[in-house]
Protein backbone atom coordinates (compact mmCIF):
# COMPACT_ATOMS: atom_id res chain seq x y z
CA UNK A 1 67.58 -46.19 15.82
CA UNK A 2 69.63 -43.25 16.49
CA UNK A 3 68.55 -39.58 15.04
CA UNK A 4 70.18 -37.54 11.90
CA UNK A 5 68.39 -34.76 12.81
CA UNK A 6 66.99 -33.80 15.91
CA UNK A 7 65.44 -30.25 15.98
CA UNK A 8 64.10 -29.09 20.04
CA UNK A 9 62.63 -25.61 21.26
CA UNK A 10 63.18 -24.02 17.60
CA UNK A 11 62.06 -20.37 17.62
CA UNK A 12 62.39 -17.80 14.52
CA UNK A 13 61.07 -14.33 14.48
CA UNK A 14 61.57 -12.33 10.95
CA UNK A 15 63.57 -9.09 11.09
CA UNK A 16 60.16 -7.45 11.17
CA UNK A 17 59.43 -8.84 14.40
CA UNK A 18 56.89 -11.77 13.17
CA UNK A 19 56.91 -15.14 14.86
CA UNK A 20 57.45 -17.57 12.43
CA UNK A 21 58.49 -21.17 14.79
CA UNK A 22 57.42 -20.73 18.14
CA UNK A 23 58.30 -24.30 19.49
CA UNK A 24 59.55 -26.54 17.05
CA UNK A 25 60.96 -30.17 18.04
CA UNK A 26 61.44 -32.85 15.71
CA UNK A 27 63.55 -35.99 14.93
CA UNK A 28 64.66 -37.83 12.13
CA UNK A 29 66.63 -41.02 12.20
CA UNK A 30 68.82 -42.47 9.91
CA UNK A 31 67.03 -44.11 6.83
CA UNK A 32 63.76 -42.83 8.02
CA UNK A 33 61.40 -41.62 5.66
CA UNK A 34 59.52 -38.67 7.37
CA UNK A 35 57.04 -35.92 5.71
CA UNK A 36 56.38 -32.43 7.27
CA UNK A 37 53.19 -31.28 6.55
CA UNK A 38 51.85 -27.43 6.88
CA UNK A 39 50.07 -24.84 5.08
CA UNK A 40 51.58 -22.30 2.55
CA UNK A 41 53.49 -19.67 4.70
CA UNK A 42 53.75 -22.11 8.07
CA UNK A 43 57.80 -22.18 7.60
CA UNK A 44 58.27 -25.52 6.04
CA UNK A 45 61.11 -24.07 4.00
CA UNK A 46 62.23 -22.04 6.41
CA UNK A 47 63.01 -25.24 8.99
CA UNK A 48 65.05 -26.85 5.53
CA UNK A 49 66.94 -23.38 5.41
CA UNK A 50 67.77 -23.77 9.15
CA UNK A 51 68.65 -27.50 8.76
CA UNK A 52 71.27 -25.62 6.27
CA UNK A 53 72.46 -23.30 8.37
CA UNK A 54 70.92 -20.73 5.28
CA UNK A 55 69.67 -18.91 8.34
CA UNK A 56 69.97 -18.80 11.89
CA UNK A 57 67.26 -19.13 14.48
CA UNK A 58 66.65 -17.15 17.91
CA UNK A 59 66.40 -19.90 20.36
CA UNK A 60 66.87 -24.00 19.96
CA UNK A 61 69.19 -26.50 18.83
CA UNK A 62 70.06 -27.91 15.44
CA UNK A 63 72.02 -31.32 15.62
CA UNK A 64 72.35 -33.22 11.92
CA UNK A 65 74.81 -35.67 11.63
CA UNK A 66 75.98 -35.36 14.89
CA UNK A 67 76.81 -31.44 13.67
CA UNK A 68 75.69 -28.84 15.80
CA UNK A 69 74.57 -26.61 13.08
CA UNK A 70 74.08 -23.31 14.65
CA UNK A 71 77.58 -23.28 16.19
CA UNK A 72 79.08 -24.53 12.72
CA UNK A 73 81.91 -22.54 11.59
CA UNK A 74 82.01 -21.27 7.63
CA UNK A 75 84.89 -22.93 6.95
CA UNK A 76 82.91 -26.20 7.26
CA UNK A 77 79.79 -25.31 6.20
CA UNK A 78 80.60 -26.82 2.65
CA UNK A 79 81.73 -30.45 3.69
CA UNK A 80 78.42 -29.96 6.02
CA UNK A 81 76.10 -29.22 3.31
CA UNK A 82 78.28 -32.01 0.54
CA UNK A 83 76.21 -34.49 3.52
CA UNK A 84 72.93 -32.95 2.40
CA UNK A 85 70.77 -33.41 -0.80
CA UNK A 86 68.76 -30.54 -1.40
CA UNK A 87 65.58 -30.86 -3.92
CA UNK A 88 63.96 -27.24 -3.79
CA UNK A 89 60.62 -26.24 -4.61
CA UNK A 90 61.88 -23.83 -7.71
CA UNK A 91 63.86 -26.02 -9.95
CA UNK A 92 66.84 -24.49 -11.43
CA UNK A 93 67.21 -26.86 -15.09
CA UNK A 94 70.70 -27.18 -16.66
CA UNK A 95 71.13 -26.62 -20.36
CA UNK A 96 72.49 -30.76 -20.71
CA UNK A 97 71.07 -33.46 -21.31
CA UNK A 98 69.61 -35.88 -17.85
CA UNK A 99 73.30 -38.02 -18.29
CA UNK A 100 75.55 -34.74 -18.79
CA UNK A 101 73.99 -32.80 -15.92
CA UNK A 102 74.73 -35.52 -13.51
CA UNK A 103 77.97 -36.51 -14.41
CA UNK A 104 78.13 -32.96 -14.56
CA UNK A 105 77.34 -32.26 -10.80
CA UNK A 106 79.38 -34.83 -9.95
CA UNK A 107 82.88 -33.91 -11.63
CA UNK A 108 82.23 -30.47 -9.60
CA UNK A 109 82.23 -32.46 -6.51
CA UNK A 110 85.53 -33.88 -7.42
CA UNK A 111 84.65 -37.14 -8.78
CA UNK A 112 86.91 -38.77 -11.16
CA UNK A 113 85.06 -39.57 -14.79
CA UNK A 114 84.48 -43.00 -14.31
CA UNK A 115 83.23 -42.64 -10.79
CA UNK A 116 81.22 -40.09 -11.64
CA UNK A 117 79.41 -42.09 -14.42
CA UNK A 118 79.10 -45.01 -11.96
CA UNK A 119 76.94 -42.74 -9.68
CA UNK A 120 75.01 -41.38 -12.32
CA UNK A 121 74.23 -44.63 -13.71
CA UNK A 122 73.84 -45.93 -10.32
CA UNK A 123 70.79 -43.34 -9.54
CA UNK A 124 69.21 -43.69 -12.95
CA UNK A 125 68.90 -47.49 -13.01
CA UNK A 126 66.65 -46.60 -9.78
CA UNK A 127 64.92 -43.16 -10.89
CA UNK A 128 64.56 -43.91 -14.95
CA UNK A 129 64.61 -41.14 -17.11
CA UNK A 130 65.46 -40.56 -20.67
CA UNK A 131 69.57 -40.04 -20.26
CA UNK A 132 69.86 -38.47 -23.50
CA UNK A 133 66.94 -35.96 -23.62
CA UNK A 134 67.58 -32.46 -22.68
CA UNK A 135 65.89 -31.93 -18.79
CA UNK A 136 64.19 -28.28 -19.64
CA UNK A 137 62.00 -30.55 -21.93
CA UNK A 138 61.41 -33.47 -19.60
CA UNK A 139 57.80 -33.65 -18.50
CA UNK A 140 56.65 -32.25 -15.12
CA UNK A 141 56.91 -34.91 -13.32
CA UNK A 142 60.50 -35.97 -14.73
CA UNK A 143 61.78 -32.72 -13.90
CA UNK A 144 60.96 -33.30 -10.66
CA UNK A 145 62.45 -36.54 -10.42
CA UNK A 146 65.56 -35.24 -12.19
CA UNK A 147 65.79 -32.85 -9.57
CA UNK A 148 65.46 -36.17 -6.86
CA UNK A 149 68.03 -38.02 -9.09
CA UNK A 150 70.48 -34.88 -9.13
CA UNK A 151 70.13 -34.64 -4.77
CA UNK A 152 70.89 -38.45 -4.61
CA UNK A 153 73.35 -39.06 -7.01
CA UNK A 154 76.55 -38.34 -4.69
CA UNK A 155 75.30 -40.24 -1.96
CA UNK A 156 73.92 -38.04 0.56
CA UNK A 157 73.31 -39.12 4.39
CA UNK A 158 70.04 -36.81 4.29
CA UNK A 159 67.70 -35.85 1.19
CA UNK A 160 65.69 -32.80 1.70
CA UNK A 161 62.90 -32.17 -0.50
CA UNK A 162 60.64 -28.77 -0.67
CA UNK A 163 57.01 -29.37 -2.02
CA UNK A 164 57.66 -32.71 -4.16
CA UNK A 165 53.73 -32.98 -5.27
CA UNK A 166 52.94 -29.20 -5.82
CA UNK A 167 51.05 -28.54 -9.00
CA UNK A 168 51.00 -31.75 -10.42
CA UNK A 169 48.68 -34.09 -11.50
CA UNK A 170 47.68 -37.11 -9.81
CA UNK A 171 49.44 -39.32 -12.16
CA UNK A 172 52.31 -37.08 -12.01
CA UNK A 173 52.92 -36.59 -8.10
CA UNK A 174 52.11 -40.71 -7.83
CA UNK A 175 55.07 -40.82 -10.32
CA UNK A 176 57.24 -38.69 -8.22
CA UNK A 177 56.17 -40.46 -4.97
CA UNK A 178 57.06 -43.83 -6.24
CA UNK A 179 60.58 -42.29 -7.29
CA UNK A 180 60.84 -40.96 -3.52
CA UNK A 181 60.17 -44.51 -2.31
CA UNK A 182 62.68 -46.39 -4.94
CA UNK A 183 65.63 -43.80 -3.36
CA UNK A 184 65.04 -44.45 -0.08
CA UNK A 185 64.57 -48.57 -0.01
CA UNK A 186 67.37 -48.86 -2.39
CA UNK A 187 70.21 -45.76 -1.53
CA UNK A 188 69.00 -46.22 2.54
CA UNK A 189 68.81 -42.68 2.80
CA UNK A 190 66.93 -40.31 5.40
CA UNK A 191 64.31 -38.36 3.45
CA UNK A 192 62.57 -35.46 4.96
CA UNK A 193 59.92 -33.76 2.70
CA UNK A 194 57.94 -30.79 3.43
CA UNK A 195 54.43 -30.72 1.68
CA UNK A 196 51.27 -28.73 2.10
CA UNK A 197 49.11 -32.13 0.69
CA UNK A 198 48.40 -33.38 3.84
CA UNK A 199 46.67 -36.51 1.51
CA UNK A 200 49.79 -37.22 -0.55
CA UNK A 201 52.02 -37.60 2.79
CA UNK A 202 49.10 -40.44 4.45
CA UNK A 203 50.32 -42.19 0.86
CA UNK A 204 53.63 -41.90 1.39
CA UNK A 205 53.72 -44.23 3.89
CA UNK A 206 56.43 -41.55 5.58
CA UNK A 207 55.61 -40.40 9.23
CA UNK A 208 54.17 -37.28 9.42
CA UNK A 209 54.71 -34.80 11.62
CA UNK A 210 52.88 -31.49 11.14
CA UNK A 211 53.66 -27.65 11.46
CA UNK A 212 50.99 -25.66 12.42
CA UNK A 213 51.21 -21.63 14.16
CA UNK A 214 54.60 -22.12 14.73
CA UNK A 215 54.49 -25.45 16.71
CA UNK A 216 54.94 -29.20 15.56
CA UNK A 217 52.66 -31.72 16.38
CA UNK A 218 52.36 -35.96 15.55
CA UNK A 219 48.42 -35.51 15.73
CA UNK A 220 46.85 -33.17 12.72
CA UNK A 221 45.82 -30.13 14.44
CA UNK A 222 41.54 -30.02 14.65
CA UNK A 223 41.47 -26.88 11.91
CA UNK A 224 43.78 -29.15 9.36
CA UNK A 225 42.33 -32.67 10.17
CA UNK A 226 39.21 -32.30 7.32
């Protein structure tokens, strides 16, 4: 299968002079389910940010979609990033109800009404939620899978999703995974999900690649494998 995104040689030192990615190389292929795994601070977000072209690193290439992303140009960087679904770690929640705030979104992306209802109903017949209730009120776990719903509902080629499990229950993060699972058998999208649960990404069923100083790896490093 041919890649989405294929990351080599990444390196990214801070204004401040620290060494964030020393050697990053990675690959995602198209409908493949993949989970990055590091500790807090290791630059998981920092690798989506780059992905975005947020940020630009000091040495490596960045092909997604057959873009090379650090030589994209800002006029294009918006169509780029309309490819991308983007579920962050700190939720921003709309004022609407789950139904509104989708067909919502999707108007802004220039959908016509009807098509943009079609979507929306098209991502929650797979991620079910309660259309009418307001999302600041979901639960935890709904909110989170609002915020998958939201990234999937204009039919991205790539869903990138910061710290799905983080400070939720077990009931609650097995909720969310099974929502991650739905989307990708059913929309056939890439997913690439950065989570410091090492445990929760073995469930997934994703691969795994992990992040440790600086460097990716397929094999847990010794220090993270307990």
């Amino acid at each position: 299968m041919s890649a989405l995104v294929q990351v080599s040689e990444l390196r990214f030192v801070t204004p401040e002079g620290k060494t964030i990615l020393e050697d990053v190389t990675l690959r995602v292929d198209h409908d493949e389910f993949v989970c990055l795994v590091g500790p807090p601070s290791s630059g998981k977000t920092l690798i989506f940010k780059l992905l975005c072209h947020e940020v630009q690193p000091q040495r490596g290439q960045i092909l997604v979609d057959d873009r090379n992303v650090t030589r994209l140009h800002a006029s294009k960087l918006p169509a780029f990033r309309r490819r991308l679904g983007i579920v962050p770690q700190e939720l921003t929640l709309p004022q609407r109800t789950v139904l509104d705030a989708l067909v919502f979104k999707l108007r802004s992306l220039g959908l016509e009404s009807d098509e943009s209802h079609t979507r929306a109903e098209e991502i929650l017949d797979i991620i079910t939620l309660p259309i009418d209730a307001l999302v600041t009120e979901l639960e935890p776990s709904q909110k989170r899978l609002f915020a998958l719903a939201l990234a999937a509902s204009h039919n991205p080629v790539l869903l990138l999703i910061d710290e799905p499990f983080d400070g939720l229950e077990y009931k609650d993060a097995q909720q969310v995974l099974e929502g991650i699972r739905a989307v990708h058998e059913r929309k056939h999208v890439a997913i690439f999900a950065a989570t410091r649960q090492r445990p929760w990404a073995l469930r997934s069923g994703a691969r795994v690649i992990y992040l440790w100083k600086g460097r990716t790896s397929d094999e847990a490093p010794a220090e993270r494998a307990q």
